[in-house]
PDB file of N, CA and C in Angstrom:
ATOM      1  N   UNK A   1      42.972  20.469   5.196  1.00  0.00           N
ATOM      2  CA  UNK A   1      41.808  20.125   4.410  1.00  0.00           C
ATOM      3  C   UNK A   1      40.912  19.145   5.151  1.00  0.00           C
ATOM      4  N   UNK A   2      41.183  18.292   5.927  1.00  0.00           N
ATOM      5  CA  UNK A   2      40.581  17.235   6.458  1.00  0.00           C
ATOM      6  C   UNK A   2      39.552  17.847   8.192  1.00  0.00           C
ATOM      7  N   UNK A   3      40.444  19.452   8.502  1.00  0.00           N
ATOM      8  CA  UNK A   3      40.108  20.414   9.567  1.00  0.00           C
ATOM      9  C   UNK A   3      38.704  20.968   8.256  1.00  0.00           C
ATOM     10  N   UNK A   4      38.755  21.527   7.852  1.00  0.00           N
ATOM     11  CA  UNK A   4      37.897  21.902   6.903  1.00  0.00           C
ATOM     12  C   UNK A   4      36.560  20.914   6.296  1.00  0.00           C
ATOM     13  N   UNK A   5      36.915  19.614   6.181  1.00  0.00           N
ATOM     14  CA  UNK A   5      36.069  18.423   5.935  1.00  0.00           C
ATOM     15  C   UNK A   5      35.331  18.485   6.831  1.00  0.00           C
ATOM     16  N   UNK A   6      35.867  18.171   8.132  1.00  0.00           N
ATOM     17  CA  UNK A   6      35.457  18.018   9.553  1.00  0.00           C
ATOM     18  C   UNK A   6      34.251  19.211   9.772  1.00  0.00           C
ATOM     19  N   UNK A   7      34.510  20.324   9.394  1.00  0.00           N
ATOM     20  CA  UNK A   7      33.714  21.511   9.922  1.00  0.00           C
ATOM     21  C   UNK A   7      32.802  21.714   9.070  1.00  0.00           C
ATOM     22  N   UNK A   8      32.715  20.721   7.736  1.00  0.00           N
ATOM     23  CA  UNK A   8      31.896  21.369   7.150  1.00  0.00           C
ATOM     24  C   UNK A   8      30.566  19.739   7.522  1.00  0.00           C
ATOM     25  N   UNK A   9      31.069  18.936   7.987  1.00  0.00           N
ATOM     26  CA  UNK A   9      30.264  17.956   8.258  1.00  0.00           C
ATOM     27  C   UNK A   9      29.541  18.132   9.463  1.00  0.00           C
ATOM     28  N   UNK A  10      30.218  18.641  10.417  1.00  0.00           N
ATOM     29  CA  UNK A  10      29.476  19.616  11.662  1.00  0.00           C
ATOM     30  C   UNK A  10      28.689  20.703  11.520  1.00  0.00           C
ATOM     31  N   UNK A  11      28.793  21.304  10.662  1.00  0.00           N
ATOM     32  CA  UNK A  11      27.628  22.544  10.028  1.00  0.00           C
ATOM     33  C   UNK A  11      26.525  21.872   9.473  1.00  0.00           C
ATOM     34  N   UNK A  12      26.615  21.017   8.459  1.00  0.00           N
ATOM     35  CA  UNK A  12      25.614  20.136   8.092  1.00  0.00           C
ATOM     36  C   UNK A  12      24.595  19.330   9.097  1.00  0.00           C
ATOM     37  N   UNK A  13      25.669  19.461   9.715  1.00  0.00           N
ATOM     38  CA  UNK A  13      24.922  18.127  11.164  1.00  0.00           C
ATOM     39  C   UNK A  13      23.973  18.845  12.274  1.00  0.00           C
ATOM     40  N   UNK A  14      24.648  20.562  12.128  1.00  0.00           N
ATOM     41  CA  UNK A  14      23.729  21.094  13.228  1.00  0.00           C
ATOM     42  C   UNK A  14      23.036  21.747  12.434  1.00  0.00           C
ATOM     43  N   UNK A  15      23.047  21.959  11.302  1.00  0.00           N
ATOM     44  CA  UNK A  15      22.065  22.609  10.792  1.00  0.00           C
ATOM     45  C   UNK A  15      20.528  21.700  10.392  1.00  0.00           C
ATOM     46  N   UNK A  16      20.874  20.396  10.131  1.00  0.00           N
ATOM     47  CA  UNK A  16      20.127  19.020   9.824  1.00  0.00           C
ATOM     48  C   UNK A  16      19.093  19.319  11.119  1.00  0.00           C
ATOM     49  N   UNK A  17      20.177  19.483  12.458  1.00  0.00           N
ATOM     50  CA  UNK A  17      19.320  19.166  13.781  1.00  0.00           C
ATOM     51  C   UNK A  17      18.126  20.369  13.829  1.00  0.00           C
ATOM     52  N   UNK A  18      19.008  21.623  13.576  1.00  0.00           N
ATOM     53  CA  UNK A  18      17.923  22.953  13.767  1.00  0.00           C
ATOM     54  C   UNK A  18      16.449  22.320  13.310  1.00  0.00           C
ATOM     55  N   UNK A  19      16.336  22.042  12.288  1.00  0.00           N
ATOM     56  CA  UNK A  19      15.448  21.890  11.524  1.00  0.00           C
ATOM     57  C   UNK A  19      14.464  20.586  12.636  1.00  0.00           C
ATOM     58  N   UNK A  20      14.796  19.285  13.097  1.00  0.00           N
ATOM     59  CA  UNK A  20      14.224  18.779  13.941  1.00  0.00           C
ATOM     60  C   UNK A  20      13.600  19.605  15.123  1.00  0.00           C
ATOM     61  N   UNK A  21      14.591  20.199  15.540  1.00  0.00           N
ATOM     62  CA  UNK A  21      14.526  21.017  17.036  1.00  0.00           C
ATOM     63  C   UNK A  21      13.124  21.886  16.582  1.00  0.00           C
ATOM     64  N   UNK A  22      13.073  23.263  15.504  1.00  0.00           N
ATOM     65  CA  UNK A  22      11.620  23.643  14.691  1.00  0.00           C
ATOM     66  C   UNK A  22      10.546  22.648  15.033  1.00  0.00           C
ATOM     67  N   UNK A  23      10.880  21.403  14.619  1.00  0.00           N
ATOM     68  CA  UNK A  23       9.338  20.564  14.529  1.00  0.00           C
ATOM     69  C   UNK A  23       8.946  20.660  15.983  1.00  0.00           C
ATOM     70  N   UNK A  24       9.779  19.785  16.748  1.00  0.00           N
ATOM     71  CA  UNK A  24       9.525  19.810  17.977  1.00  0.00           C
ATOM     72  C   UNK A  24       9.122  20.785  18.716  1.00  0.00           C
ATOM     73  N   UNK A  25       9.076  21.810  18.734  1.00  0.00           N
ATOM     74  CA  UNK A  25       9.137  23.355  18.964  1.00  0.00           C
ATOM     75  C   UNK A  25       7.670  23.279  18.524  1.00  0.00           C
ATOM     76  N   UNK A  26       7.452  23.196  17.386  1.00  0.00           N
ATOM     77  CA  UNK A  26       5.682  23.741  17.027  1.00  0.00           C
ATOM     78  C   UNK A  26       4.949  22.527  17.687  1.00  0.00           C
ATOM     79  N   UNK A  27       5.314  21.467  17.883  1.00  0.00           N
ATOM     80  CA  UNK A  27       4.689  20.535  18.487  1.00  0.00           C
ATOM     81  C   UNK A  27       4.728  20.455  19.998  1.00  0.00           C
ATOM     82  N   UNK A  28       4.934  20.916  20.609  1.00  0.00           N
ATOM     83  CA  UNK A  28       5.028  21.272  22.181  1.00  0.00           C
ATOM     84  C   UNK A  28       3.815  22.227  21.968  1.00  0.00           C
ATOM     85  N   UNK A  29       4.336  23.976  21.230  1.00  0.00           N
ATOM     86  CA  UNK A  29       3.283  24.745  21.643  1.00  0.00           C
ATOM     87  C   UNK A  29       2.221  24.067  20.920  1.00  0.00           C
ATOM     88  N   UNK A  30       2.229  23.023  20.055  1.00  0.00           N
ATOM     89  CA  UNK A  30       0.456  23.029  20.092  1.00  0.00           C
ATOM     90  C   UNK A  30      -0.338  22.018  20.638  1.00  0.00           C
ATOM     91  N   UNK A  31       0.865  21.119  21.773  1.00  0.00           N
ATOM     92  CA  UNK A  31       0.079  20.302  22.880  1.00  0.00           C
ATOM     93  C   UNK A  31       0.494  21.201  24.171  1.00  0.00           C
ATOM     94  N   UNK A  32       0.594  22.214  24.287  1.00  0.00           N
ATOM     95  CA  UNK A  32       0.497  23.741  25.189  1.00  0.00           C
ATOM     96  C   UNK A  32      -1.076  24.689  25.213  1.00  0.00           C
ATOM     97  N   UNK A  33      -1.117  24.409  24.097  1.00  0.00           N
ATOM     98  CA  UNK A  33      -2.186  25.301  23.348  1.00  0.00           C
ATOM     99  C   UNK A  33      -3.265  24.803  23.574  1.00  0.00           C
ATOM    100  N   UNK A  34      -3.106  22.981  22.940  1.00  0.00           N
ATOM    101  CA  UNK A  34      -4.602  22.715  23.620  1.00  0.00           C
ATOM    102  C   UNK A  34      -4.947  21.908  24.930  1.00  0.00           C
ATOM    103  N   UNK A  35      -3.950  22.233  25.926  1.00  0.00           N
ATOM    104  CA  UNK A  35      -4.249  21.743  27.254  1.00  0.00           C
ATOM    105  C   UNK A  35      -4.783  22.771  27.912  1.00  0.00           C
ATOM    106  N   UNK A  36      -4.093  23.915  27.027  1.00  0.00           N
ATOM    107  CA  UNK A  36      -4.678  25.424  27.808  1.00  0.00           C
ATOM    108  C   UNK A  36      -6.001  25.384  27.194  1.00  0.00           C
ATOM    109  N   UNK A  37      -6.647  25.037  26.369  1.00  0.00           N
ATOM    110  CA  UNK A  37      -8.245  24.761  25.538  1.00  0.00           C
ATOM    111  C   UNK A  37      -9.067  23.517  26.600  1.00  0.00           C
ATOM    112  N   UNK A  38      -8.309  22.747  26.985  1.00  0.00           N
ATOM    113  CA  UNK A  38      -8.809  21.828  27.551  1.00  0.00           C
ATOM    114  C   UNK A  38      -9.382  20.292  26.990  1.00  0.00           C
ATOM    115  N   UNK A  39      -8.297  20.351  26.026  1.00  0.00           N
ATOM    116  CA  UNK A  39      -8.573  19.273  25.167  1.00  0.00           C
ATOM    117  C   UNK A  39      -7.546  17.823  25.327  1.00  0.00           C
ATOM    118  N   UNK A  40      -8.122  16.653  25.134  1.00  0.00           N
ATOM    119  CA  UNK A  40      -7.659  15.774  25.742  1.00  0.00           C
ATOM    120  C   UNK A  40      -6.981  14.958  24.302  1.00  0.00           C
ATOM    121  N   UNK A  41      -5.162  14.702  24.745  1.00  0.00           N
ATOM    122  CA  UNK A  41      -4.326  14.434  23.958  1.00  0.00           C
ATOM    123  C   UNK A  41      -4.121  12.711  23.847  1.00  0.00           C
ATOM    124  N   UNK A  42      -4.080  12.286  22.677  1.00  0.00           N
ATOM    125  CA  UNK A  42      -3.687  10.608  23.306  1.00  0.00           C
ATOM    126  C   UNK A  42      -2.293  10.510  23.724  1.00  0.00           C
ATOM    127  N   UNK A  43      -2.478   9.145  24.350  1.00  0.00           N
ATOM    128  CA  UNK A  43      -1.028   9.191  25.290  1.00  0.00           C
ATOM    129  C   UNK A  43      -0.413   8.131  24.397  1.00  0.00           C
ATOM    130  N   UNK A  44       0.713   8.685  24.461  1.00  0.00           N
ATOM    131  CA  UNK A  44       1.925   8.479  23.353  1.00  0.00           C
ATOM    132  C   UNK A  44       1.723   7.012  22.914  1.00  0.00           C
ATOM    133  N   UNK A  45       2.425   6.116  22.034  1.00  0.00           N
ATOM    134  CA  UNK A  45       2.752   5.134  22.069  1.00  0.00           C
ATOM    135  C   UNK A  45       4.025   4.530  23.035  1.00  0.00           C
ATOM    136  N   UNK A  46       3.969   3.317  23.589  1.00  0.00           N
ATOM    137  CA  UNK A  46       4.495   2.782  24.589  1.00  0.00           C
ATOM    138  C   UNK A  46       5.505   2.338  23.942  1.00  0.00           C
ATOM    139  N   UNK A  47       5.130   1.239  22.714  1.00  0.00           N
ATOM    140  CA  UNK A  47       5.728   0.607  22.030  1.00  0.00           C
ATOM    141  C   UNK A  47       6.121   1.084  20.866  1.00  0.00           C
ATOM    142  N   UNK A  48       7.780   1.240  20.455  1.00  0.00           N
ATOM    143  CA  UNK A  48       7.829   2.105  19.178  1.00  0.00           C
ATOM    144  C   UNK A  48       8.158   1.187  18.134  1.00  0.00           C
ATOM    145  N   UNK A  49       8.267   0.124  18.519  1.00  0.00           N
ATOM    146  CA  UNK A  49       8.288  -1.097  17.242  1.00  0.00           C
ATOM    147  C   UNK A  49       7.370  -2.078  17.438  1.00  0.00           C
ATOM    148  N   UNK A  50       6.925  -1.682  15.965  1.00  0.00           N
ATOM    149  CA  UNK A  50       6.173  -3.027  16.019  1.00  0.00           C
ATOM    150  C   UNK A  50       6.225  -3.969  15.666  1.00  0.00           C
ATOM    151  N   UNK A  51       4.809  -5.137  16.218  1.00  0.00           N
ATOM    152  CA  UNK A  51       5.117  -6.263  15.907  1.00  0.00           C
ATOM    153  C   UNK A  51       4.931  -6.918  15.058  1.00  0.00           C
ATOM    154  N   UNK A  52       5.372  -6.973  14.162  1.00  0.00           N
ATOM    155  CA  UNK A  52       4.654  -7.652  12.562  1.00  0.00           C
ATOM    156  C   UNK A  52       6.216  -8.235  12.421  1.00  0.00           C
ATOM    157  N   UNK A  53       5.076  -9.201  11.598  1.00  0.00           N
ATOM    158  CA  UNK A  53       6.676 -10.717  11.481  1.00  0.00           C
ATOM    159  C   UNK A  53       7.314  -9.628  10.551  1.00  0.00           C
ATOM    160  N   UNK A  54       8.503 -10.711  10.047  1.00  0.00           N
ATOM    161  CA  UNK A  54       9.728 -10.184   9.693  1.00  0.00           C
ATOM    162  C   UNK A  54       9.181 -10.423   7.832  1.00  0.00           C
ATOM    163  N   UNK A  55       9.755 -10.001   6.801  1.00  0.00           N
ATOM    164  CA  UNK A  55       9.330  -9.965   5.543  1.00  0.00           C
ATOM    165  C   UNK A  55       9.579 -11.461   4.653  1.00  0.00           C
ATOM    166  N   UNK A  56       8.647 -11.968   4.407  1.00  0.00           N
ATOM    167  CA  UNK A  56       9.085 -13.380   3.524  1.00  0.00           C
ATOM    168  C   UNK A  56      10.321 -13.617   2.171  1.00  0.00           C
ATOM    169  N   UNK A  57      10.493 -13.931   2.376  1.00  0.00           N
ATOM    170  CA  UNK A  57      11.652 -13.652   0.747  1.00  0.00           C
ATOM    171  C   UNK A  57      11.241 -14.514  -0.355  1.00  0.00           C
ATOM    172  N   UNK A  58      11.343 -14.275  -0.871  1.00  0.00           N
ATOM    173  CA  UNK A  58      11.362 -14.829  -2.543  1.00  0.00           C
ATOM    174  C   UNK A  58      11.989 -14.951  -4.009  1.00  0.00           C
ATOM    175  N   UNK A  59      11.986 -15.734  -4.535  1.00  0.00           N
ATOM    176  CA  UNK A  59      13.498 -15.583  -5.291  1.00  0.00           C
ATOM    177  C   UNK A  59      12.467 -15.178  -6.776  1.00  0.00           C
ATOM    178  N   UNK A  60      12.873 -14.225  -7.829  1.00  0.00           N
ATOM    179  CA  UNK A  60      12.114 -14.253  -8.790  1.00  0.00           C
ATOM    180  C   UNK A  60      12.780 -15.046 -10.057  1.00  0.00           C
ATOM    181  N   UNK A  61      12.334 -16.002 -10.575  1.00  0.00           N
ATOM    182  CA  UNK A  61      13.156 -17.229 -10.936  1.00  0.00           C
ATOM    183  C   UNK A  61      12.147 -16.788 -13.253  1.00  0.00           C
ATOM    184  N   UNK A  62      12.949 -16.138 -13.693  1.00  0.00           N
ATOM    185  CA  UNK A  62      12.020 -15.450 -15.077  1.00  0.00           C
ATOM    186  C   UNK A  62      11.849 -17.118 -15.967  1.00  0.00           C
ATOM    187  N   UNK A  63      13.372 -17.724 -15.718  1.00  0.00           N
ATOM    188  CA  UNK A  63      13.147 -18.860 -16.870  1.00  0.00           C
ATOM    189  C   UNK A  63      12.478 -19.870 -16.478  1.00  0.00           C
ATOM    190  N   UNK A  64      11.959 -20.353 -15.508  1.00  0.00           N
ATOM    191  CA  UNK A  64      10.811 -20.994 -14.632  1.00  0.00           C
ATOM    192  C   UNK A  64       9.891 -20.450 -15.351  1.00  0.00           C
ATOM    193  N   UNK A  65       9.605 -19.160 -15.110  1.00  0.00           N
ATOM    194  CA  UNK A  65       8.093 -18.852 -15.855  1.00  0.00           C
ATOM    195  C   UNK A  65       7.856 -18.110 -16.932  1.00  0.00           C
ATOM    196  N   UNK A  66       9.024 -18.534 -17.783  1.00  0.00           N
ATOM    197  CA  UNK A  66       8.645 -18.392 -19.482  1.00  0.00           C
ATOM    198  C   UNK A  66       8.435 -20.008 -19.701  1.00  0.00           C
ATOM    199  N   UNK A  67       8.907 -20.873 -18.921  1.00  0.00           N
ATOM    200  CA  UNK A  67       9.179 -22.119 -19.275  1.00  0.00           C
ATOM    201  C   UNK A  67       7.464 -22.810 -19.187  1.00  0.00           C
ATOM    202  N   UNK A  68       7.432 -22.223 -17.931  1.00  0.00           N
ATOM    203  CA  UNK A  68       5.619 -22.610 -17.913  1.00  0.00           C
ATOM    204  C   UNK A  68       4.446 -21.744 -18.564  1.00  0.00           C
ATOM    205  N   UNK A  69       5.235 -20.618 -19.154  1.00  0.00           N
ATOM    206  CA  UNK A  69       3.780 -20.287 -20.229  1.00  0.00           C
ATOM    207  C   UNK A  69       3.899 -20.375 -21.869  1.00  0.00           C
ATOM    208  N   UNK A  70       4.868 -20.943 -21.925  1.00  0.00           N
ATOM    209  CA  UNK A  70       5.604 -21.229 -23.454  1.00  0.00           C
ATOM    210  C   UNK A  70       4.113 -21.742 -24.108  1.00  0.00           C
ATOM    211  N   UNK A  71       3.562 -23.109 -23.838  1.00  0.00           N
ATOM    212  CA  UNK A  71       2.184 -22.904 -24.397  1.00  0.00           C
ATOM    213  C   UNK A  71       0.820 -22.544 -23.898  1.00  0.00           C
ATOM    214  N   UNK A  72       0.772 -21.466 -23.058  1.00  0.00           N
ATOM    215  CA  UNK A  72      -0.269 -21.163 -22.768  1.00  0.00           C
ATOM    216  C   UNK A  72      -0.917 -20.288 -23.983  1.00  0.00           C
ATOM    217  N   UNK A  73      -1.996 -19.538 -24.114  1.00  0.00           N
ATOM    218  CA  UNK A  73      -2.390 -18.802 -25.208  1.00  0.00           C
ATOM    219  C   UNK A  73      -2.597 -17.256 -24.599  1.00  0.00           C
ATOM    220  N   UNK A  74      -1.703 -16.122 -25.366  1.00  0.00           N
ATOM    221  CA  UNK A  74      -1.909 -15.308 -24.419  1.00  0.00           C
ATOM    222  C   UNK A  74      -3.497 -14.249 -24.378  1.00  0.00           C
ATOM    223  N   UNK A  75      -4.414 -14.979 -24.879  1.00  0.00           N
ATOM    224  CA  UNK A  75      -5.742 -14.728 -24.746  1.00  0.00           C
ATOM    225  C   UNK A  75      -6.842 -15.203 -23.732  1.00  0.00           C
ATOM    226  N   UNK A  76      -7.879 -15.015 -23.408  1.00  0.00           N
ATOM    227  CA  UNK A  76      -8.603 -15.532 -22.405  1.00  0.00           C
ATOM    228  C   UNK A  76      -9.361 -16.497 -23.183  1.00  0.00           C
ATOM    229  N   UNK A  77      -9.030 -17.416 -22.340  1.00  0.00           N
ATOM    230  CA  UNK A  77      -9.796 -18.991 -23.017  1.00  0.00           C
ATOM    231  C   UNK A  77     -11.464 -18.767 -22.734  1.00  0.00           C
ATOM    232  N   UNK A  78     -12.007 -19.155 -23.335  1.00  0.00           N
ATOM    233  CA  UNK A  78     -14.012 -19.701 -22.660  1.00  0.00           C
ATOM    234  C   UNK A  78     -14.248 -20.402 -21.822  1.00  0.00           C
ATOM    235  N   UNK A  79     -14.964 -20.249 -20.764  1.00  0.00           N
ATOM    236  CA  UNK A  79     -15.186 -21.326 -19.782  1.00  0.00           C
ATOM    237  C   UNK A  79     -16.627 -22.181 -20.209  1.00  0.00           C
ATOM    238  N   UNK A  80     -17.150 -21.859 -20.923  1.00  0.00           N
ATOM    239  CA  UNK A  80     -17.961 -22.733 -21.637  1.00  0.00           C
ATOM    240  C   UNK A  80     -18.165 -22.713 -23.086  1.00  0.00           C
ATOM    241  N   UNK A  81     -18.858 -24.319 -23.547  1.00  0.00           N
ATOM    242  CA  UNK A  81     -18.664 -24.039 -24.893  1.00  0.00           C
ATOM    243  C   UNK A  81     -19.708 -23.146 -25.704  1.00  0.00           C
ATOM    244  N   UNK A  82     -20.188 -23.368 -26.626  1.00  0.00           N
ATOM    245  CA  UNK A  82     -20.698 -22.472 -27.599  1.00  0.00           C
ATOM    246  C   UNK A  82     -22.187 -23.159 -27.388  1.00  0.00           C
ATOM    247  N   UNK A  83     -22.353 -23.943 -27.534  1.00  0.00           N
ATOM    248  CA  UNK A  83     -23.710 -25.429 -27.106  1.00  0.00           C
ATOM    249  C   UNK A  83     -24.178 -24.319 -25.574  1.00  0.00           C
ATOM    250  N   UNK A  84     -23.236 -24.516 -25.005  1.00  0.00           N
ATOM    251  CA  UNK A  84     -23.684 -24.190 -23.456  1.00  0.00           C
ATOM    252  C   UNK A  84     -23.636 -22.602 -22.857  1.00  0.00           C
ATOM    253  N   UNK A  85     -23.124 -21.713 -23.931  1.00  0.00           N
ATOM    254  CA  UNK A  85     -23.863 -20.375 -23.909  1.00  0.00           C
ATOM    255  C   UNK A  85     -24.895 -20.183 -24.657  1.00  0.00           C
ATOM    256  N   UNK A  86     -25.313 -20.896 -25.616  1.00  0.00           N
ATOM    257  CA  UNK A  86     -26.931 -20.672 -26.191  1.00  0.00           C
ATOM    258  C   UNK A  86     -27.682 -21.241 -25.395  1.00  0.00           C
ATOM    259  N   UNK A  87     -27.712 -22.740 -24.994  1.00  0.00           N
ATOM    260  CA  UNK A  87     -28.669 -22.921 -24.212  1.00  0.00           C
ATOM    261  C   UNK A  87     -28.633 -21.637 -22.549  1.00  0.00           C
ATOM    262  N   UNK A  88     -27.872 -21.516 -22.192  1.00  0.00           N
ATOM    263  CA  UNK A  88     -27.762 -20.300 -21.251  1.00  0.00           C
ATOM    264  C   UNK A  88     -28.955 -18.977 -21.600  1.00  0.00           C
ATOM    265  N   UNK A  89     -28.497 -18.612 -22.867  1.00  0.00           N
ATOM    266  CA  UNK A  89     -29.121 -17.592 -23.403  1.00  0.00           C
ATOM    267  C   UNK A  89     -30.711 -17.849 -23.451  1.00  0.00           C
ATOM    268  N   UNK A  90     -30.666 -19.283 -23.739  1.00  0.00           N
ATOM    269  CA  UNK A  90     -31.867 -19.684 -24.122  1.00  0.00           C
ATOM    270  C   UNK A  90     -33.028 -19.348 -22.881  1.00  0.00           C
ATOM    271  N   UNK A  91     -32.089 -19.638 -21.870  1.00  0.00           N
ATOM    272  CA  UNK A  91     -32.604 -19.761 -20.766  1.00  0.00           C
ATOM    273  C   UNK A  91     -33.734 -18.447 -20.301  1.00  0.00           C
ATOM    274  N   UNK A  92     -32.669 -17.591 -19.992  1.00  0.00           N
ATOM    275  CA  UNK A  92     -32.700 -16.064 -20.214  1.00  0.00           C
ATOM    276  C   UNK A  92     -33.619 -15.759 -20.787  1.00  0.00           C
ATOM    277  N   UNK A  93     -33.889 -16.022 -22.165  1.00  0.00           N
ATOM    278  CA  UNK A  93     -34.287 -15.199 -22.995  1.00  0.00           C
ATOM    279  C   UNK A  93     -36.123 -15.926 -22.428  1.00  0.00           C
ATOM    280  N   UNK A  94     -36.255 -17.155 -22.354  1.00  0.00           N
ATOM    281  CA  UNK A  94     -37.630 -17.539 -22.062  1.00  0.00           C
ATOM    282  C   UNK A  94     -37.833 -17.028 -20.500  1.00  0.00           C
ATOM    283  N   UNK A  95     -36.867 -17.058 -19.642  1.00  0.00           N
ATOM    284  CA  UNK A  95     -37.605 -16.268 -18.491  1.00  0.00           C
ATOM    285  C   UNK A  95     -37.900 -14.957 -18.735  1.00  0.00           C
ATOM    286  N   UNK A  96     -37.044 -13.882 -19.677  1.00  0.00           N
ATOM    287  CA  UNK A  96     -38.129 -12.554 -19.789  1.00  0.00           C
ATOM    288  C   UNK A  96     -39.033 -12.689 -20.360  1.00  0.00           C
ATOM    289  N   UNK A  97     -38.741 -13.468 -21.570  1.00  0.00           N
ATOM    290  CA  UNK A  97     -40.338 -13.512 -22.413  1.00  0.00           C
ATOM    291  C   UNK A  97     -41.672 -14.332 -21.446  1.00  0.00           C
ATOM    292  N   UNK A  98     -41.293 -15.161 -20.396  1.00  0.00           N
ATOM    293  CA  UNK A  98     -42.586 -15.258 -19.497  1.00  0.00           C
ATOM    294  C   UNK A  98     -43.261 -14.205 -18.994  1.00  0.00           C
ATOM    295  N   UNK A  99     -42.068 -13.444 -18.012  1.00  0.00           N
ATOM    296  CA  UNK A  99     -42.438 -12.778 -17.177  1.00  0.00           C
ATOM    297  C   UNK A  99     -43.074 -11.557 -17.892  1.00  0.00           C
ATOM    298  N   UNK A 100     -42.826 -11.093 -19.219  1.00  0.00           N
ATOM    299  CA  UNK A 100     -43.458 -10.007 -19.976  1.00  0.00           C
ATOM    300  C   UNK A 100     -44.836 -10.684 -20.450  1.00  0.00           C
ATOM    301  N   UNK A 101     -44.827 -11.893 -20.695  1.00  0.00           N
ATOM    302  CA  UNK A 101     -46.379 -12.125 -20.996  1.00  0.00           C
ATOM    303  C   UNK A 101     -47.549 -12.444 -19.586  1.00  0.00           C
ATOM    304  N   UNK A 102     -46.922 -12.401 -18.432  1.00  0.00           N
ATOM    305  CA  UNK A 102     -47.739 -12.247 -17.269  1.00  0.00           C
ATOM    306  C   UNK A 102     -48.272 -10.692 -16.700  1.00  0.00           C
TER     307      UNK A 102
END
């Protein structure tokens, strides 16, 4: 059984490869194809890893931040008051009414 394990993990394995070997295969003839066209291919990458830093870590910490929004309000607050969007409006509203009476 373990002769049998063995062979069936080797069938898998070359059959896995066939399938690479295909790609490679259409990708030859079609940098074949267009050298015979006369078309100019970029040249490979040199470097196959790159360089970008390594990933930051972070811990996600939930009771930390239920702890800090316990009283927040879960609505959007006003950034100004009620005084200071009318006069705003006010504003507004006398620069069109100038510019319509010019």
């Amino acid at each position: 059984s373990e002769y049998l394990l063995l062979l069936h993990i080797s069938i898998v394995k070359a059959l896995d490869g066939l399938g690479i070997i295909n790609q490679e295969k259409m990708l030859l003839e079609y940098m074949l194809k267009a050298k015979a066209q006369g078309k100019t291919l970029p040249e490979p990458n040199q470097d196959p890893i790159p360089n970008n830093p390594p990933f930051k870590t972070f811990v996600i910490d939930t009771r930390t931040q239920i702890k800090e929004n316990v009283f927040k309000p879960f609505w959007t607050q006003p950034t100004v008051s009620i005084e200071e969007a009318g006069a705003i409006d006010l504003k507004i509203c006398l620069l069109y009414t100038s510019d319509a009476a010019d």
